[in-house]
C-alpha atoms as a PDB file:
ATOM      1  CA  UNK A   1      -4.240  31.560 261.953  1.00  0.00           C
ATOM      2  CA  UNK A   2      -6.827  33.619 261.797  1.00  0.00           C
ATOM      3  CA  UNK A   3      -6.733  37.815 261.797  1.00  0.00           C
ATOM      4  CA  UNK A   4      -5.513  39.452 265.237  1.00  0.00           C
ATOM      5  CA  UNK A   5      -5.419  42.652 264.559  1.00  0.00           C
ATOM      6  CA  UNK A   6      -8.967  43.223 265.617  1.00  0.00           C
ATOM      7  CA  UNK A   7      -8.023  42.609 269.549  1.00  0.00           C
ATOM      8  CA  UNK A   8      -5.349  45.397 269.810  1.00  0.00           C
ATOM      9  CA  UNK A   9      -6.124  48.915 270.742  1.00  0.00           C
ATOM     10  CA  UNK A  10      -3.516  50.676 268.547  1.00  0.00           C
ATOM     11  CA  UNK A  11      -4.132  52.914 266.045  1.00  0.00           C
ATOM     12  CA  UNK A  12      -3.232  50.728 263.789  1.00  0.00           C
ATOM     13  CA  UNK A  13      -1.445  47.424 263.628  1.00  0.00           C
ATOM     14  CA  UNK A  14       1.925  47.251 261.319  1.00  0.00           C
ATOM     15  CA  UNK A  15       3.375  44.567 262.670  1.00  0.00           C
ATOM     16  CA  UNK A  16       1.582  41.172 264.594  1.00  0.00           C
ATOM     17  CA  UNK A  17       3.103  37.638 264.894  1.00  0.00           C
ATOM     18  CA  UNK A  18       1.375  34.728 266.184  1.00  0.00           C
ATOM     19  CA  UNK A  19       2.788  31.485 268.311  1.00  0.00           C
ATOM     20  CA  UNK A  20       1.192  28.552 269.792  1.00  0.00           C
ATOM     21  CA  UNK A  21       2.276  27.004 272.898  1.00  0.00           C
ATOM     22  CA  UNK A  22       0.647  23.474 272.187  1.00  0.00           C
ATOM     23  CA  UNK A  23      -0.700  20.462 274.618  1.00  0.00           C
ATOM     24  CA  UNK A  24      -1.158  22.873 277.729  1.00  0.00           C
ATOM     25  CA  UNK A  25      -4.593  23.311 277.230  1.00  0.00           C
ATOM     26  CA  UNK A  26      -5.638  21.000 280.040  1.00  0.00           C
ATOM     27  CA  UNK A  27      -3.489  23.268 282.289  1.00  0.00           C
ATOM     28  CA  UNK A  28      -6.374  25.443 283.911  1.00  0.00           C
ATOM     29  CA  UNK A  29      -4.054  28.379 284.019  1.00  0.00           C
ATOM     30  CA  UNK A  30      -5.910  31.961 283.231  1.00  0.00           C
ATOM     31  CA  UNK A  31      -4.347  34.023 280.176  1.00  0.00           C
ATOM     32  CA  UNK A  32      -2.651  36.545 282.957  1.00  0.00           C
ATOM     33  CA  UNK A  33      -0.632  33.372 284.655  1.00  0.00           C
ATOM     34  CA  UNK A  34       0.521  32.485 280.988  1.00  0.00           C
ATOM     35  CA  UNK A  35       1.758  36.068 280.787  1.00  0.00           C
ATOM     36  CA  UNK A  36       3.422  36.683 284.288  1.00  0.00           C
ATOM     37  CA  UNK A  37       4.840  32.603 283.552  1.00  0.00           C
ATOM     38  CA  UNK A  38       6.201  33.744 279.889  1.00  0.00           C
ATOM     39  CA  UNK A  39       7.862  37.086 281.249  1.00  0.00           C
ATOM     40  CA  UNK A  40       8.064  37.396 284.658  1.00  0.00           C
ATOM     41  CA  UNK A  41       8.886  33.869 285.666  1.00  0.00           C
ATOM     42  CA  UNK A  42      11.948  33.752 283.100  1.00  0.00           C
ATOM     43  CA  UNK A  43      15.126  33.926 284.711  1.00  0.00           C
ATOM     44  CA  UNK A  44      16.695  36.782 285.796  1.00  0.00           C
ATOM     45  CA  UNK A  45      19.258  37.122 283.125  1.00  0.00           C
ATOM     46  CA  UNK A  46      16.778  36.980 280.676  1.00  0.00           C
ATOM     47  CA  UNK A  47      14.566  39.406 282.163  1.00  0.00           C
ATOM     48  CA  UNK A  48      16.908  41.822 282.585  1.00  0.00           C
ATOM     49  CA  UNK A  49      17.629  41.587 278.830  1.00  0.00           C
ATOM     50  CA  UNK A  50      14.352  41.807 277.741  1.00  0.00           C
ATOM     51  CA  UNK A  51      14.020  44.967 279.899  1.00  0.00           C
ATOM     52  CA  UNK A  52      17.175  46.484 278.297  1.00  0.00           C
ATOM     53  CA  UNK A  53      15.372  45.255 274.610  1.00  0.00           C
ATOM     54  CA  UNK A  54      12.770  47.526 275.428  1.00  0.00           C
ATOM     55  CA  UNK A  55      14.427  50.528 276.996  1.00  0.00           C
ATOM     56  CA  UNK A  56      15.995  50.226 273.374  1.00  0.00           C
ATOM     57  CA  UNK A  57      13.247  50.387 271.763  1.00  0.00           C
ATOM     58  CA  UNK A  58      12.038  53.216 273.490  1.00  0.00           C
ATOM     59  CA  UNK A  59       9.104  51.158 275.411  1.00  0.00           C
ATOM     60  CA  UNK A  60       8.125  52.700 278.056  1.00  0.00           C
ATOM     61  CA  UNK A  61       7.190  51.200 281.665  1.00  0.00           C
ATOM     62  CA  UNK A  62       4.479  51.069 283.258  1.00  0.00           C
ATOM     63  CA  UNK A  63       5.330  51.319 286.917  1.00  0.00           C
ATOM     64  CA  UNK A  64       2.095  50.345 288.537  1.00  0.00           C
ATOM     65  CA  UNK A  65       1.259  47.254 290.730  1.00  0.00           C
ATOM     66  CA  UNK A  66      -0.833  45.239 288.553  1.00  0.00           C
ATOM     67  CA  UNK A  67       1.545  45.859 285.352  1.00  0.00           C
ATOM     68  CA  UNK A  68       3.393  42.785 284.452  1.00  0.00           C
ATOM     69  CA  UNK A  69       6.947  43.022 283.921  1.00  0.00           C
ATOM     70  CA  UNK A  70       6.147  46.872 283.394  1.00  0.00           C
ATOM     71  CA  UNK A  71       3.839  46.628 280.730  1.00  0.00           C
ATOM     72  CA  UNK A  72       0.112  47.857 281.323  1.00  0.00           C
ATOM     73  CA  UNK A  73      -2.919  45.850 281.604  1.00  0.00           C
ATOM     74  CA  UNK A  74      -5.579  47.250 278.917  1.00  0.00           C
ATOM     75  CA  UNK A  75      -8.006  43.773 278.329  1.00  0.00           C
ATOM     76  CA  UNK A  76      -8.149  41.141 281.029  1.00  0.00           C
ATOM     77  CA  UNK A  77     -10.370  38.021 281.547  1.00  0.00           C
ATOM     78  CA  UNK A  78      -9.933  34.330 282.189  1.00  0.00           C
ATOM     79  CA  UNK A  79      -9.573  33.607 278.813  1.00  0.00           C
ATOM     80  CA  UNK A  80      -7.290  36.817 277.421  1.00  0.00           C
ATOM     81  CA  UNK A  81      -5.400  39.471 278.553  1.00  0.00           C
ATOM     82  CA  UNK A  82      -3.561  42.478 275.894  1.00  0.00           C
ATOM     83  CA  UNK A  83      -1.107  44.467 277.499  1.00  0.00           C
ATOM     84  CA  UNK A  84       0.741  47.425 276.282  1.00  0.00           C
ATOM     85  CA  UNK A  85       3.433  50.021 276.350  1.00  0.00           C
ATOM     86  CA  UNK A  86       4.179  53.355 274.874  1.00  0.00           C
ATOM     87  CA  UNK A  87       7.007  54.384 273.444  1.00  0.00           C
ATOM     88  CA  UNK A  88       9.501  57.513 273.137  1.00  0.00           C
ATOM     89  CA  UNK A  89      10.326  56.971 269.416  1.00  0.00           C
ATOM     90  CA  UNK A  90       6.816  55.936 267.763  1.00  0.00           C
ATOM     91  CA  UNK A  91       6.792  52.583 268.348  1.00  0.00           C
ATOM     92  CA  UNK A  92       3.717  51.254 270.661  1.00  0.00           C
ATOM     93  CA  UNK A  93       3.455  47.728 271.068  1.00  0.00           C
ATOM     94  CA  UNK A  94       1.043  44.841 272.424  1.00  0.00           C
ATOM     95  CA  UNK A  95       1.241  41.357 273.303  1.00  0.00           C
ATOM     96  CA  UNK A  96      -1.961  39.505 273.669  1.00  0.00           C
ATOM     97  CA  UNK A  97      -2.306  36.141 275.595  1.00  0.00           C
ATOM     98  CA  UNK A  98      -5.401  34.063 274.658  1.00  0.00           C
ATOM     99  CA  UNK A  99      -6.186  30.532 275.912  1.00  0.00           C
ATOM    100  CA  UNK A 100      -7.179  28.366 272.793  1.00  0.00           C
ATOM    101  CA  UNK A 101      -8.453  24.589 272.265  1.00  0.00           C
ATOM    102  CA  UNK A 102      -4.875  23.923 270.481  1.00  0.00           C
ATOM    103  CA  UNK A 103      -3.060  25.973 273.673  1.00  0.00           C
ATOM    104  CA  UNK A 104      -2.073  29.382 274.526  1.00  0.00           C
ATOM    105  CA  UNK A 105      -2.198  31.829 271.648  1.00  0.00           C
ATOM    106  CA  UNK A 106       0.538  34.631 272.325  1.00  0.00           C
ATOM    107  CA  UNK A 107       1.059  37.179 269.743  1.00  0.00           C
ATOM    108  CA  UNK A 108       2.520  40.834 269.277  1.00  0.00           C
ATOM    109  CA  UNK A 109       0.995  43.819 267.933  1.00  0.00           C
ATOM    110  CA  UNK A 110       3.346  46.885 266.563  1.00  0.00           C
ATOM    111  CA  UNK A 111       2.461  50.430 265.613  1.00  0.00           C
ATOM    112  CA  UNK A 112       4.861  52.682 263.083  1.00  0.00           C
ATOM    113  CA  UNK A 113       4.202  56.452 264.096  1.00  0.00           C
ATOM    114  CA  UNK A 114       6.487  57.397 261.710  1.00  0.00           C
ATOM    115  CA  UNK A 115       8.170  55.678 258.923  1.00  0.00           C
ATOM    116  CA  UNK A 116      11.556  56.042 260.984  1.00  0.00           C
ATOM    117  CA  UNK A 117      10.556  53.412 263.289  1.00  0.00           C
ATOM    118  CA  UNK A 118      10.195  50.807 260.364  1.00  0.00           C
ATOM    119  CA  UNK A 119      13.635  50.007 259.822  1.00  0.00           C
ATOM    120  CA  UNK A 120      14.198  49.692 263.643  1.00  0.00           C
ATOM    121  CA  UNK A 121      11.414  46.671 263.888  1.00  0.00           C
ATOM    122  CA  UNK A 122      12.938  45.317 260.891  1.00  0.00           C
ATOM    123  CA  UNK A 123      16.541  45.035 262.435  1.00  0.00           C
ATOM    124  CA  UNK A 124      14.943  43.349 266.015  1.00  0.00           C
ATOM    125  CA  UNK A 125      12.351  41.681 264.510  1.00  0.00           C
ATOM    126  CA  UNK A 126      14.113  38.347 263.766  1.00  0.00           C
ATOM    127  CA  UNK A 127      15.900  38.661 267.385  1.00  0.00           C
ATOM    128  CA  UNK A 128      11.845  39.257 268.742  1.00  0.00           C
ATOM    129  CA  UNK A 129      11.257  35.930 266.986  1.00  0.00           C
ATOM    130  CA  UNK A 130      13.943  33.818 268.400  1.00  0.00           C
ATOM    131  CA  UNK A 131      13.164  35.537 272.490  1.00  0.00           C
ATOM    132  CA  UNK A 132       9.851  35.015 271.999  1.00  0.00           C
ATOM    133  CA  UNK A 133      10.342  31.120 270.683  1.00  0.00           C
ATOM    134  CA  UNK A 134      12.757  30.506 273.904  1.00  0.00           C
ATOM    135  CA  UNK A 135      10.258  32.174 276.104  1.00  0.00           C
ATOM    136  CA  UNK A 136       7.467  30.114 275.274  1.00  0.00           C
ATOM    137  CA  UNK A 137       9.217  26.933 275.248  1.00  0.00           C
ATOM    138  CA  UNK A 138      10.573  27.931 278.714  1.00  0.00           C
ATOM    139  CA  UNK A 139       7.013  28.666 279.594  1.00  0.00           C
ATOM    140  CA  UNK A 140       5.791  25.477 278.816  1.00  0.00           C
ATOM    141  CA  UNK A 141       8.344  23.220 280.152  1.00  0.00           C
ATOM    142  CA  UNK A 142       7.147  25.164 283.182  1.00  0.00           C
ATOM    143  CA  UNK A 143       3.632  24.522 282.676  1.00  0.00           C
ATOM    144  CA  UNK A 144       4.929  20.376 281.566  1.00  0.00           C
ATOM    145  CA  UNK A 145       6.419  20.391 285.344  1.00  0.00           C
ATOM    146  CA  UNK A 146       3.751  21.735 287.013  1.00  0.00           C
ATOM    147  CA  UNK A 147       1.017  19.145 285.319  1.00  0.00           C
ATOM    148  CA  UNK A 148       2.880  16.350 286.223  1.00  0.00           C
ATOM    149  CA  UNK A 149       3.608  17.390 289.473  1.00  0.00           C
ATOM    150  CA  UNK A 150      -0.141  18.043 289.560  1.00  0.00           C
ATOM    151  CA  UNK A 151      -0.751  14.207 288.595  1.00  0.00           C
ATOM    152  CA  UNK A 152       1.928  12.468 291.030  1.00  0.00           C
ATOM    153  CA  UNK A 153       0.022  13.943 294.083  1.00  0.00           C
END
């Protein structure tokens, strides 16, 4: 997997994880339906957690009409799209969406303020790494459905 870091607009990038949703990239979906799909089009129970996660965190939302599950748009286009949200305690993050040959690319981008914030990340990181594996697999069952629904017609 090659270096991400370059594609975030933090500071700088202490933290970034990478995962592959594989055999969707035949779906013609843009990088911003992957992203309202992954978060927005999980089920309620889950979004309300991940909502709670953050307010933990000390993520802040982004209240405006084109933010996606409250975090800001700051890169869009067919093919990407990085959004972001500040945080009370130090702790910006990113997640980036990018449409690939091998599927969709989704991968998150953390910045340490302070050296206080490390141990946080380092107690949620392994819980980030199992939400974000159900997501995506939720995500592309979804995107599964909606292809073969797409052929049958």
């Amino acid at each position: 997997m090659p270096d991400l870091r370059h594609l975030s607009t933090l500071p700088r990038v202490d933290y970034v994880d990478a995962f592959v949703i594989g055999g969707v990239a035949a779906l013609d979906w843009t990088a911003e339906r992957w992203a309202r799909e992954i978060l927005e089009g999980a089920p309620a129970d889950r979004r309300a957690a991940l909502l709670a996660g953050w307010r933990a965190l000390g993520l802040k939302s982004e209240g405006s009409a084109g933010s996606i599950l409250g975090w800001e748009v700051r890169r869009r286009n067919p093919d990407a799209l990085l959004i972001g949200r500040e945080s009370l305690i130090g702790m910006p993050g990113e997640l980036l969406f990018t449409r690939r040959p091998e599927g969709l690319l989704f991968a998150t981008f953390v910045h340490h303020h302070a050296a206080v914030t490390r141990p946080v990340w380092a107690a949620v990181q392994p819980m980030h790494v199992r939400t974000v594996g159900n997501l995506l697999q939720r995500a592309g069952r979804a995107a599964s459905d909606v292809r073969e629904s797409a052929e049958a017609d």
